[in-house]
N, C-alpha and C. Protein backbone atom coordinates (compact mmCIF):
# COMPACT_ATOMS: atom_id res chain seq x y z
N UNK A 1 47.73 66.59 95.70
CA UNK A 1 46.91 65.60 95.03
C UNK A 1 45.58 65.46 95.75
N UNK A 2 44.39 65.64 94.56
CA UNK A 2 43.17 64.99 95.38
C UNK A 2 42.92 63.54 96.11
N UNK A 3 42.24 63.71 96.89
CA UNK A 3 42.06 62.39 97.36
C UNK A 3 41.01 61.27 96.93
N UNK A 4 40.58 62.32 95.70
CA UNK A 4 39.64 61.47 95.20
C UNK A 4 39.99 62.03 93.63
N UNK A 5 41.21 60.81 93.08
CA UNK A 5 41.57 61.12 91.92
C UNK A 5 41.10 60.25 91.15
N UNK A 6 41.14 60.34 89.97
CA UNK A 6 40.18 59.32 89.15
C UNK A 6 41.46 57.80 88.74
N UNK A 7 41.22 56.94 88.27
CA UNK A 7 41.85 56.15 87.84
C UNK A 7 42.29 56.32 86.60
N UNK A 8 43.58 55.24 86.42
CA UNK A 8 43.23 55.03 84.89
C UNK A 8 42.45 54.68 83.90
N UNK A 9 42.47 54.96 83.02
CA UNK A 9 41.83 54.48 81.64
C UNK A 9 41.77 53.23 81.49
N UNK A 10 41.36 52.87 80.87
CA UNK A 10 41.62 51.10 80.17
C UNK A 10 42.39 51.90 79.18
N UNK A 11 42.37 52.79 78.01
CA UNK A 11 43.45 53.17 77.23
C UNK A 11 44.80 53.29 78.44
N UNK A 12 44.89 53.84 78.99
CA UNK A 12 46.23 54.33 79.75
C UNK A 12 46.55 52.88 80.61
N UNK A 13 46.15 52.41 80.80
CA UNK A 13 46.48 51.09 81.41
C UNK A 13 47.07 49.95 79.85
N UNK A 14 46.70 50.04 78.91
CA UNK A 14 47.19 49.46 77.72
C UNK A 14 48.64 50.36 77.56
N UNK A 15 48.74 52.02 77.38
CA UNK A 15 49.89 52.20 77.10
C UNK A 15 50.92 51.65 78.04
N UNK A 16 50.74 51.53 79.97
CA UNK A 16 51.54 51.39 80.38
C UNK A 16 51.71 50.04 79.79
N UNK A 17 50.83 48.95 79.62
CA UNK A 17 51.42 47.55 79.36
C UNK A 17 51.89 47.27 78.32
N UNK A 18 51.57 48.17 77.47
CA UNK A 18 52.76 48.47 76.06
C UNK A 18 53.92 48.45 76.04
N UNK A 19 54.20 49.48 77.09
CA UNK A 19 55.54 49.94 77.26
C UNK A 19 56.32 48.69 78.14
N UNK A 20 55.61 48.56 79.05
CA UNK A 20 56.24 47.27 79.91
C UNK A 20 56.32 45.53 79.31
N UNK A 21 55.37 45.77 78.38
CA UNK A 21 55.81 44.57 77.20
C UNK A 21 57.13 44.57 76.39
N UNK A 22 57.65 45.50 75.62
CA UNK A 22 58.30 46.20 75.09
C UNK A 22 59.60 46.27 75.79
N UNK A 23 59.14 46.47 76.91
CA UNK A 23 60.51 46.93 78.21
C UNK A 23 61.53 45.59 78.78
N UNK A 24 60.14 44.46 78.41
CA UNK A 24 60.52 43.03 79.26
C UNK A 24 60.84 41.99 77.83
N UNK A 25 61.02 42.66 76.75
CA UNK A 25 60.70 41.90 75.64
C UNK A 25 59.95 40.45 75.53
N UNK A 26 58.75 40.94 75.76
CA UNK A 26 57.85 39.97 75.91
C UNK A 26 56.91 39.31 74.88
N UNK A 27 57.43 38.94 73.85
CA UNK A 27 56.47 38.65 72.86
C UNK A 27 54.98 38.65 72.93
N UNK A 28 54.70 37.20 73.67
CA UNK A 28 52.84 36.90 74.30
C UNK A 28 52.45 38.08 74.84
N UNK A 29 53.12 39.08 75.69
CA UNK A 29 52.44 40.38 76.08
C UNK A 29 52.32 41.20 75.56
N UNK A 30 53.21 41.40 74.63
CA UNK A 30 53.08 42.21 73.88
C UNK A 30 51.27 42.11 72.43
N UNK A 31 51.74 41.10 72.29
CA UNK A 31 50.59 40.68 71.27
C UNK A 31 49.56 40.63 72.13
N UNK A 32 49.36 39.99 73.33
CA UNK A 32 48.19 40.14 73.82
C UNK A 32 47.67 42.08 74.26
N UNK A 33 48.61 42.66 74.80
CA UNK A 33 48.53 43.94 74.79
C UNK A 33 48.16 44.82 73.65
N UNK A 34 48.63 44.65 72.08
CA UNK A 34 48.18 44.97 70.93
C UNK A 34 46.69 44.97 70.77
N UNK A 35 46.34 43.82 71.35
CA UNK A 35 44.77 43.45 71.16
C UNK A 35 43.99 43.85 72.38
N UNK A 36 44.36 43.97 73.19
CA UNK A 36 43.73 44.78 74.64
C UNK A 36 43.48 46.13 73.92
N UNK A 37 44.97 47.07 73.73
CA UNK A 37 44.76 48.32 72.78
C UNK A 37 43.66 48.34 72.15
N UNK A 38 43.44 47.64 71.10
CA UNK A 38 42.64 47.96 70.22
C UNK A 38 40.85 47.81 70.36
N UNK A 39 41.23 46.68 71.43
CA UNK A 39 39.61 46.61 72.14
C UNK A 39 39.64 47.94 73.42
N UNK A 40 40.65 48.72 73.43
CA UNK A 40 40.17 49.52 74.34
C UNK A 40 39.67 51.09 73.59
N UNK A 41 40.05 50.53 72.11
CA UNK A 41 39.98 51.49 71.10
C UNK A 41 40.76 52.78 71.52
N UNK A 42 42.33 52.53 71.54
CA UNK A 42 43.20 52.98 71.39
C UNK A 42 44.09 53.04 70.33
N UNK A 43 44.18 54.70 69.51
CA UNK A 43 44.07 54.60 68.11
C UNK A 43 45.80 53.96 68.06
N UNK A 44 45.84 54.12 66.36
CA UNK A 44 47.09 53.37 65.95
C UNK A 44 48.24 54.45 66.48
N UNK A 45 47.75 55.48 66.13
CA UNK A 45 49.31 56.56 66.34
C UNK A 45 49.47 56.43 67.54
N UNK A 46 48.13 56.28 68.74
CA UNK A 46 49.13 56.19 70.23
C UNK A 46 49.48 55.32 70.37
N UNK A 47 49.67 54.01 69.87
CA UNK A 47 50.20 53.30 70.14
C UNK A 47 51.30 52.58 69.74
N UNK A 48 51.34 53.43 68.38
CA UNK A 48 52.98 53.42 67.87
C UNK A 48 53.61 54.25 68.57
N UNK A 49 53.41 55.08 69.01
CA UNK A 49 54.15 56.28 69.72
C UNK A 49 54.50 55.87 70.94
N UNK A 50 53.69 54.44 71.87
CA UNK A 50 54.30 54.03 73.09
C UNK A 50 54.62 52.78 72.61
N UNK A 51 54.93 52.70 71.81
CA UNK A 51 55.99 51.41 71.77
C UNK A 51 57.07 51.94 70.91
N UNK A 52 57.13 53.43 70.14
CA UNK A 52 58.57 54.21 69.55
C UNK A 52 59.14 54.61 71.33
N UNK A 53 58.36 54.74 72.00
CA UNK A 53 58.87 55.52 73.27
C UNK A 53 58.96 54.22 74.36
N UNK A 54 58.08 53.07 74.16
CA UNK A 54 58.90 51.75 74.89
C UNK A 54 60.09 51.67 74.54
N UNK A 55 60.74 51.71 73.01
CA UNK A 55 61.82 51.16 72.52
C UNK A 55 62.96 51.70 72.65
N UNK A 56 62.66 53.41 72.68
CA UNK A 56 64.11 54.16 73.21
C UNK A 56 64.16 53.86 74.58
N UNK A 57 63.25 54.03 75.50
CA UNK A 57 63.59 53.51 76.72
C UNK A 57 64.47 52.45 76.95
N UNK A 58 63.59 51.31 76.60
CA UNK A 58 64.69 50.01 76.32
C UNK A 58 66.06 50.18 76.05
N UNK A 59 66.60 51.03 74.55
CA UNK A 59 67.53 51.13 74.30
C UNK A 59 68.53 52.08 75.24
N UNK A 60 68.19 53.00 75.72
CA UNK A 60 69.07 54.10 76.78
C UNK A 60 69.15 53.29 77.95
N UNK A 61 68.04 51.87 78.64
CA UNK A 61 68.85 51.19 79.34
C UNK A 61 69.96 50.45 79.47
N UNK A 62 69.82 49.84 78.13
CA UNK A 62 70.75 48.84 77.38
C UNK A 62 71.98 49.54 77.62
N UNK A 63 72.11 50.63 77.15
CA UNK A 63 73.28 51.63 77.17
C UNK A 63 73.82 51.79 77.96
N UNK A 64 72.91 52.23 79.37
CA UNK A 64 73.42 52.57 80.62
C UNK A 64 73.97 51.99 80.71
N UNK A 65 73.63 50.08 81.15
CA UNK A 65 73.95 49.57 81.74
C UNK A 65 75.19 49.19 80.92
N UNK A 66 75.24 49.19 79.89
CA UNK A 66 76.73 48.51 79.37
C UNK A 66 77.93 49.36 79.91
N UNK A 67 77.53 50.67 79.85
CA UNK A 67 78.28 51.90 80.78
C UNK A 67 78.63 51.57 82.79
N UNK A 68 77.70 51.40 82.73
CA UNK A 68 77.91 50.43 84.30
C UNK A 68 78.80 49.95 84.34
N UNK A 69 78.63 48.97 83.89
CA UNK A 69 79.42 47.74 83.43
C UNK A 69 80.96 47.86 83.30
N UNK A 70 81.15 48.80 82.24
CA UNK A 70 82.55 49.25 81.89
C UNK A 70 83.04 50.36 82.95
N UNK A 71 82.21 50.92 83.60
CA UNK A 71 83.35 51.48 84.58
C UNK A 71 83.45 50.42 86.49
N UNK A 72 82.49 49.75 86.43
CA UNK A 72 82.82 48.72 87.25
C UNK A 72 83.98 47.90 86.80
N UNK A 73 84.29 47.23 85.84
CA UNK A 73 85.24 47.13 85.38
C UNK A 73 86.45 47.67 85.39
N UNK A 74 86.36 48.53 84.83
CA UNK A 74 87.43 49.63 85.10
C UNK A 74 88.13 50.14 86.41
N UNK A 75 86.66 50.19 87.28
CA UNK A 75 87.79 50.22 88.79
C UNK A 75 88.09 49.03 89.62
N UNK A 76 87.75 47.83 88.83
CA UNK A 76 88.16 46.50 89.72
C UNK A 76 89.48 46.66 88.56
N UNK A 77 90.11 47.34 87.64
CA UNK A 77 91.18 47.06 86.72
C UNK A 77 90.79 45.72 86.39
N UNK A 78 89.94 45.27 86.06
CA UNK A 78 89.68 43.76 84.99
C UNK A 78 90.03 44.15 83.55
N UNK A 79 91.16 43.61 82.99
CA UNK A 79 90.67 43.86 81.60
C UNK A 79 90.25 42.66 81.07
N UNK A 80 89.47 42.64 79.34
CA UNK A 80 89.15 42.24 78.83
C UNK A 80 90.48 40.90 78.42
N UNK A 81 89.92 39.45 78.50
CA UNK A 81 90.73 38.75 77.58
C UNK A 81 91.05 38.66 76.38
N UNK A 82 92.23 38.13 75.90
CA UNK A 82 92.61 38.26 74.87
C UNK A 82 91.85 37.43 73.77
N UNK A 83 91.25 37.55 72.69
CA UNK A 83 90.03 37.12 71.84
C UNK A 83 90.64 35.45 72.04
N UNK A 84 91.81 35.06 72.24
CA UNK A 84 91.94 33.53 71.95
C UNK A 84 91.70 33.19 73.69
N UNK A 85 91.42 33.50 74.64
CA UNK A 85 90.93 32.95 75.97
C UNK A 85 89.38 32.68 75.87
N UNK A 86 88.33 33.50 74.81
CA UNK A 86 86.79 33.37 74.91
C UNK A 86 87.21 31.71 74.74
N UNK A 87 86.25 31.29 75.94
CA UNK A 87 85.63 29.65 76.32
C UNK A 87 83.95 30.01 75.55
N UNK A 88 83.59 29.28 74.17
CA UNK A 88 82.36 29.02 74.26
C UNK A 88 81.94 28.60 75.04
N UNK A 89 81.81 27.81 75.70
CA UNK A 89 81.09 27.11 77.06
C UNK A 89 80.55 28.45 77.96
N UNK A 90 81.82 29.33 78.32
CA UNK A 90 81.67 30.77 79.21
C UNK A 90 80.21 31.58 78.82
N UNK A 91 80.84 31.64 76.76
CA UNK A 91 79.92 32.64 75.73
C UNK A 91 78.47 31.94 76.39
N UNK A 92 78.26 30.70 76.26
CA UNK A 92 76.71 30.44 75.97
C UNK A 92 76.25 30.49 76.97
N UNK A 93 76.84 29.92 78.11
CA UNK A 93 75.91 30.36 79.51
C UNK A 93 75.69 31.81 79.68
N UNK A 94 76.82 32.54 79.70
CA UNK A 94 76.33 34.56 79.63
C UNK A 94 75.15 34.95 78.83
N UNK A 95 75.05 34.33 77.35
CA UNK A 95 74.12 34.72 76.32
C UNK A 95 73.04 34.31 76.93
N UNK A 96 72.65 33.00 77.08
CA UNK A 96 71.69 32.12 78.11
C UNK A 96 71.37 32.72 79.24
N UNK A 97 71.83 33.14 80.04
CA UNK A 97 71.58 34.23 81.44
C UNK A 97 70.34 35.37 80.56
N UNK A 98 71.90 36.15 79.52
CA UNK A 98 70.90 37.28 79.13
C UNK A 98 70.04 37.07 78.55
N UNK A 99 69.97 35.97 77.58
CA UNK A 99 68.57 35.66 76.55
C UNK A 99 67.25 35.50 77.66
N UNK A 100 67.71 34.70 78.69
CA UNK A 100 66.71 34.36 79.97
C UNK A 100 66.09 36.22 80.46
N UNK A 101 67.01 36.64 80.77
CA UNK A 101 66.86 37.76 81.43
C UNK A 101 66.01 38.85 80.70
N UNK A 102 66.22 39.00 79.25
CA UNK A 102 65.59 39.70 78.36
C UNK A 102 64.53 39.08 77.98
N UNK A 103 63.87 37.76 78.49
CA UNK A 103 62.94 37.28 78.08
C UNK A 103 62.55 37.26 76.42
N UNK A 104 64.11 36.64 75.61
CA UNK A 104 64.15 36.84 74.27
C UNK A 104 64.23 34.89 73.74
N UNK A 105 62.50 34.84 73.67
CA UNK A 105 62.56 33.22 73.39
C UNK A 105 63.77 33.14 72.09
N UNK A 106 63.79 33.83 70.80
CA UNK A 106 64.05 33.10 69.91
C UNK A 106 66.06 32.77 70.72
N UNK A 107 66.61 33.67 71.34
CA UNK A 107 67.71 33.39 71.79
C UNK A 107 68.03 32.58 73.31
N UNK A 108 66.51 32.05 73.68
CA UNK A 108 66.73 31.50 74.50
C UNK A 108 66.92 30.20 74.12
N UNK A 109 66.23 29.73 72.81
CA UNK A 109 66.42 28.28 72.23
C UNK A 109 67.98 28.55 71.61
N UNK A 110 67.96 29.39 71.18
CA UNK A 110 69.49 29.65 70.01
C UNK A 110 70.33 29.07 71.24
N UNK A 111 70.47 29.62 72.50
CA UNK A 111 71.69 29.64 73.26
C UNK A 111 71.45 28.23 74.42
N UNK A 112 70.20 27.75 74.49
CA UNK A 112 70.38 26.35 74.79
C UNK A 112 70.70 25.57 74.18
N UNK A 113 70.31 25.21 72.93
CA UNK A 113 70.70 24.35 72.32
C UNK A 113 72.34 24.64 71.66
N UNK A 114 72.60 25.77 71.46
CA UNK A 114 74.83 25.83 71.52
C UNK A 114 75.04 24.88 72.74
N UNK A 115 74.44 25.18 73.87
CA UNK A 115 75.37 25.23 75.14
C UNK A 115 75.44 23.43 75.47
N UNK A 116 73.73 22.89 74.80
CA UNK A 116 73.98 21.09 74.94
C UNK A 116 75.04 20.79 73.49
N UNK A 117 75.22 21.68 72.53
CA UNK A 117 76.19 21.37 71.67
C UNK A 117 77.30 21.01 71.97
N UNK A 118 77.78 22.00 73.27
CA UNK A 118 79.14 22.37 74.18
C UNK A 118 79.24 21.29 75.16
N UNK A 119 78.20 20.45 75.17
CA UNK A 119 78.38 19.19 76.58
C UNK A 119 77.61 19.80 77.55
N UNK A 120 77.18 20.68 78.07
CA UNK A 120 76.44 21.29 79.45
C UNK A 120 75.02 20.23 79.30
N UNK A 121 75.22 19.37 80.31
CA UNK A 121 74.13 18.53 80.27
C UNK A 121 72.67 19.19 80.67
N UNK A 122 71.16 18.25 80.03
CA UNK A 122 70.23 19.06 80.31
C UNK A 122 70.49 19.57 81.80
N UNK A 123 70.62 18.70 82.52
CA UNK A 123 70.42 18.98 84.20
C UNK A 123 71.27 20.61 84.57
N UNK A 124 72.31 20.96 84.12
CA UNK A 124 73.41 21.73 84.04
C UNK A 124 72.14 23.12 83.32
N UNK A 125 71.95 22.37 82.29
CA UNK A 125 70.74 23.39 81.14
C UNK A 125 69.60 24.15 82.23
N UNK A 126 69.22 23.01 83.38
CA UNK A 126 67.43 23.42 84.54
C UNK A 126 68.23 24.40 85.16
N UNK A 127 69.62 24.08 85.93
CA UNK A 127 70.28 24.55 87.07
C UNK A 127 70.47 26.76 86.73
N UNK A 128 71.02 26.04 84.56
CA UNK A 128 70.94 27.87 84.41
C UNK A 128 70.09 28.39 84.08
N UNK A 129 68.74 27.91 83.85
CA UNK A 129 67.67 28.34 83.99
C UNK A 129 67.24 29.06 84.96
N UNK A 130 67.23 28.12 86.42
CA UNK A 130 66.68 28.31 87.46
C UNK A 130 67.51 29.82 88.12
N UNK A 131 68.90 30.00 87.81
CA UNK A 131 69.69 31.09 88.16
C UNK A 131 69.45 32.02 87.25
N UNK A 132 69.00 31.98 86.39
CA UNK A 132 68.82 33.73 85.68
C UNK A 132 67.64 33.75 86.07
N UNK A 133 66.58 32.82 85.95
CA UNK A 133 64.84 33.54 86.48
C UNK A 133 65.31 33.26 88.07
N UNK A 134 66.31 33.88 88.94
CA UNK A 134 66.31 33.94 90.12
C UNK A 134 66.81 35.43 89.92
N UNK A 135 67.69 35.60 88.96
CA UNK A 135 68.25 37.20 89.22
C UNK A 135 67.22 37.54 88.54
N UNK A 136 66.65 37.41 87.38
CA UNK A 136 65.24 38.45 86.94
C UNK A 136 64.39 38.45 87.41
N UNK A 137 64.08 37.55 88.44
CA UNK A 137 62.65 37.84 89.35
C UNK A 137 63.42 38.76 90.65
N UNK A 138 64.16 38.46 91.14
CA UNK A 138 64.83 39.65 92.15
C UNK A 138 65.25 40.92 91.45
N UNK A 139 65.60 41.07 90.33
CA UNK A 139 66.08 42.40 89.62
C UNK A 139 64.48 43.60 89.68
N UNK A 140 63.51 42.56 89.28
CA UNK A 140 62.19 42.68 88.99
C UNK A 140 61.53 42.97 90.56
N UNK A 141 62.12 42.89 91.67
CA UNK A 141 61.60 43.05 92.80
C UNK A 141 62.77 44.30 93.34
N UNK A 142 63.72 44.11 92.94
CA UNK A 142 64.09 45.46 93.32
C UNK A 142 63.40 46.78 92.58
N UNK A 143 63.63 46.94 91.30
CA UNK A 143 63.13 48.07 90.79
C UNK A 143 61.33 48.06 90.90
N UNK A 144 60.82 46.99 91.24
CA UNK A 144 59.53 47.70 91.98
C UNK A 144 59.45 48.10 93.35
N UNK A 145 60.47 48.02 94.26
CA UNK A 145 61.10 48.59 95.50
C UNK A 145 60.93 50.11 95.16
N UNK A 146 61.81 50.27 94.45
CA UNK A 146 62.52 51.38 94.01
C UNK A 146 61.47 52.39 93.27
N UNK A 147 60.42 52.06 92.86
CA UNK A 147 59.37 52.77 91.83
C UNK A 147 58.47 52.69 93.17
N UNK A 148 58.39 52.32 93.82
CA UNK A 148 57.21 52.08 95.29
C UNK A 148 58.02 53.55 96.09
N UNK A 149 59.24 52.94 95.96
CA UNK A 149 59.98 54.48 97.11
C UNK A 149 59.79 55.89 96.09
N UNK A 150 59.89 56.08 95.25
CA UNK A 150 59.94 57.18 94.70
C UNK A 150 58.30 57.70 94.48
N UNK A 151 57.06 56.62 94.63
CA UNK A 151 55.76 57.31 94.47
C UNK A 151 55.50 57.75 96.03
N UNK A 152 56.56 56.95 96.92
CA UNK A 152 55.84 57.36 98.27
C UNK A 152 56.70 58.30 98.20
N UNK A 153 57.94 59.19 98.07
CA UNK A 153 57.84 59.88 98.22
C UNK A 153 57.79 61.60 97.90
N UNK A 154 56.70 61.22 96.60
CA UNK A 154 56.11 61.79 95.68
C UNK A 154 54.87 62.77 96.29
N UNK A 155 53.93 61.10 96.82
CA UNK A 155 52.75 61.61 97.78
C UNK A 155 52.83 60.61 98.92
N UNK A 156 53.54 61.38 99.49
CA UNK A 156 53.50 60.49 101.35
C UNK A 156 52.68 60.97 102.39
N UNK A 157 51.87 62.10 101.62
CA UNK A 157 50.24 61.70 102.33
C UNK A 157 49.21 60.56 102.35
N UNK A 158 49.39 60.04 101.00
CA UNK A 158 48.61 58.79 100.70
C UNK A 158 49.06 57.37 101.38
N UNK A 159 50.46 57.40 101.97
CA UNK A 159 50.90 56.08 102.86
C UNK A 159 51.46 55.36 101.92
N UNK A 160 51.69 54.39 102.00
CA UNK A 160 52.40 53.15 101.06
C UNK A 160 52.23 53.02 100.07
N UNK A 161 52.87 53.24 99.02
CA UNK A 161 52.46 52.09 97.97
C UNK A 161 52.51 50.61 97.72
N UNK A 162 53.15 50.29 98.22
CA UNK A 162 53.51 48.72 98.51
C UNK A 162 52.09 48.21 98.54
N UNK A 163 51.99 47.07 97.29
CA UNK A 163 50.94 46.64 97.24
C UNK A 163 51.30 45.25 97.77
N UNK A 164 50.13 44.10 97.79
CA UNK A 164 49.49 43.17 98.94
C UNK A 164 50.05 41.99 97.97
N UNK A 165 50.17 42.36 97.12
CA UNK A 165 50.84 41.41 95.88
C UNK A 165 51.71 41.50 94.87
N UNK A 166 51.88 41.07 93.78
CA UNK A 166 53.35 41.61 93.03
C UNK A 166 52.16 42.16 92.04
N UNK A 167 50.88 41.52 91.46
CA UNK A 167 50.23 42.08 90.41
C UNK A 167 49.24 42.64 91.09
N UNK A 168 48.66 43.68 90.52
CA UNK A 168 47.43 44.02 90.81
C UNK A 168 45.94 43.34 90.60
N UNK A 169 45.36 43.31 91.62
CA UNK A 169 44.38 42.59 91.21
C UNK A 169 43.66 42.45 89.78
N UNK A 170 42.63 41.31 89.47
CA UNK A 170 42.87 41.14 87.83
C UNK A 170 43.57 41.21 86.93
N UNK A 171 45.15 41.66 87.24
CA UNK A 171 46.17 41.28 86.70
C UNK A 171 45.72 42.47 85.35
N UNK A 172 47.00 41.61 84.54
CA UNK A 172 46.73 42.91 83.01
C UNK A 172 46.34 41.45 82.18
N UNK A 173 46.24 40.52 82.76
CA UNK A 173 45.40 39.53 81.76
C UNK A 173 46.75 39.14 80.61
N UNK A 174 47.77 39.00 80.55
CA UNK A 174 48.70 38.43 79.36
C UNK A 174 49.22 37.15 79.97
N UNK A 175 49.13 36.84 81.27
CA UNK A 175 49.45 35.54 81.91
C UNK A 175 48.18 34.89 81.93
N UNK A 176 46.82 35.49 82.25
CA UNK A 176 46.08 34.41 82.37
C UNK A 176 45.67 33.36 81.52
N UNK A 177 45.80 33.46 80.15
CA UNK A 177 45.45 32.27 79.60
C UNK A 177 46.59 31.89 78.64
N UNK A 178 47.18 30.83 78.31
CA UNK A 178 48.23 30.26 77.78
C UNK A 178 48.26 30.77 76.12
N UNK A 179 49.42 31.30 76.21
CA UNK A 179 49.62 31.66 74.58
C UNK A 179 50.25 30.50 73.52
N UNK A 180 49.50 29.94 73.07
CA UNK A 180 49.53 28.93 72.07
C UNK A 180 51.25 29.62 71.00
N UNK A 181 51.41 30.19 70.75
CA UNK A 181 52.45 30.69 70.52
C UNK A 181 53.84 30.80 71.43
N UNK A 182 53.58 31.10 72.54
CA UNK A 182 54.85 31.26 73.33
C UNK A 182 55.13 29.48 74.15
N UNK A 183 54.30 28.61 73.88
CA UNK A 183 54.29 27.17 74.43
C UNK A 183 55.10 26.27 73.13
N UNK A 184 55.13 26.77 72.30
CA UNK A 184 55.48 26.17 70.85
C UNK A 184 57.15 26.64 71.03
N UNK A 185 57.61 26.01 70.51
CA UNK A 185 58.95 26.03 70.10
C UNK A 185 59.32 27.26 68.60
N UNK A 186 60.50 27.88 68.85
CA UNK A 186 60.00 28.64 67.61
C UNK A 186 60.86 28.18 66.24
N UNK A 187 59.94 28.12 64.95
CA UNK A 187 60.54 27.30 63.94
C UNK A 187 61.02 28.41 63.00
N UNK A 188 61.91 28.56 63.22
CA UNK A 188 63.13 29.14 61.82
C UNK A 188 63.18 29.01 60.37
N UNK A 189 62.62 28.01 60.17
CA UNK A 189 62.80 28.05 58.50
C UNK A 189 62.25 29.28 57.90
């Protein structure tokens, strides 16, 4: 690698945040990313094409991990309960974890509001909040561990990647200003 390689694009910096919108199911980033795209005049086909190629990604994780899953299982010999042991109470906090974790508002309201249906008081409601954005912000710090180890040792002439912060400076701009949409509650009718 040169040592004097060029940067990205503002197009190529939109596909990656495409894909990583897409990846984090992020509504507000996503839409704000749509519109970055298009002010970076990044045509329509590439950018259906990285969000057809965000979405299989997404999906072959999904997969993996359910595969994980089932053979961790499998060698702790856990089996599955019998359909009359499911505790809703159990269902909505798991869904609630994952709705949290997938950053999927419309199932994050769906599965709070079951779970105060179920008696889990608000306070009970902050506590499982505060524990899934504790495993998705650490999940989210491992696999940038892990993407840091594999560029260093890609080019471990260049030294670290480990950057000085979690975002890069100026950020990708989908946090900085409040999405009037993702602050709203979302209405179903």
């Amino acid at each position: 690698m040169s040592t004097h390689e060029t940067q990205l694009s503002q197009q190529d910096k939109e596909l990656v945040a495409l894909g990583a919108s897409v990846g984090a199911g992020c509504h507000p980033c996503l839409a704000h990313h749509l519109k970055a795209a298009k002010q970076a005049d990044l045509t329509e086909a590439r950018t259906r094409t990285a969000i057809t190629s965000a979405q299989l990604v997404a999906a072959q994780a999904a997969e993996e991990l359910a595969l994980s899953v089932q053979r961790r299982l499998d060698v702790q010999n856990v089996t599955p309960p019998a359909p009359a042991a499911v505790e809703p109470h159990d269902t909505e906090l798991a869904a609630l974890g994952a709705a949290l974790g997938a950053n999927d508002r419309l199932n994050i309201e769906r599965h709070l509001t079951a779970a105060a249906a179920l008696g889990v008081t608000p306070s009970q409601l902050r506590q499982a909040v505060e524990v899934a954005h504790s495993v998705q912000t650490g999940a989210a710090e491992i696999h940038l561990r892990a993407a840091q180890h594999w560029l260093d040792k890609m080019a471990p002439e260049q030294g670290s990647t480990t950057p000085d912060s979690a975002e890069p400076e100026g950020g990708c701009g989908c946090h900085s200003e409040p999405d009037a949409e993702a602050a709203q509650p979302i209405d179903r009718r």
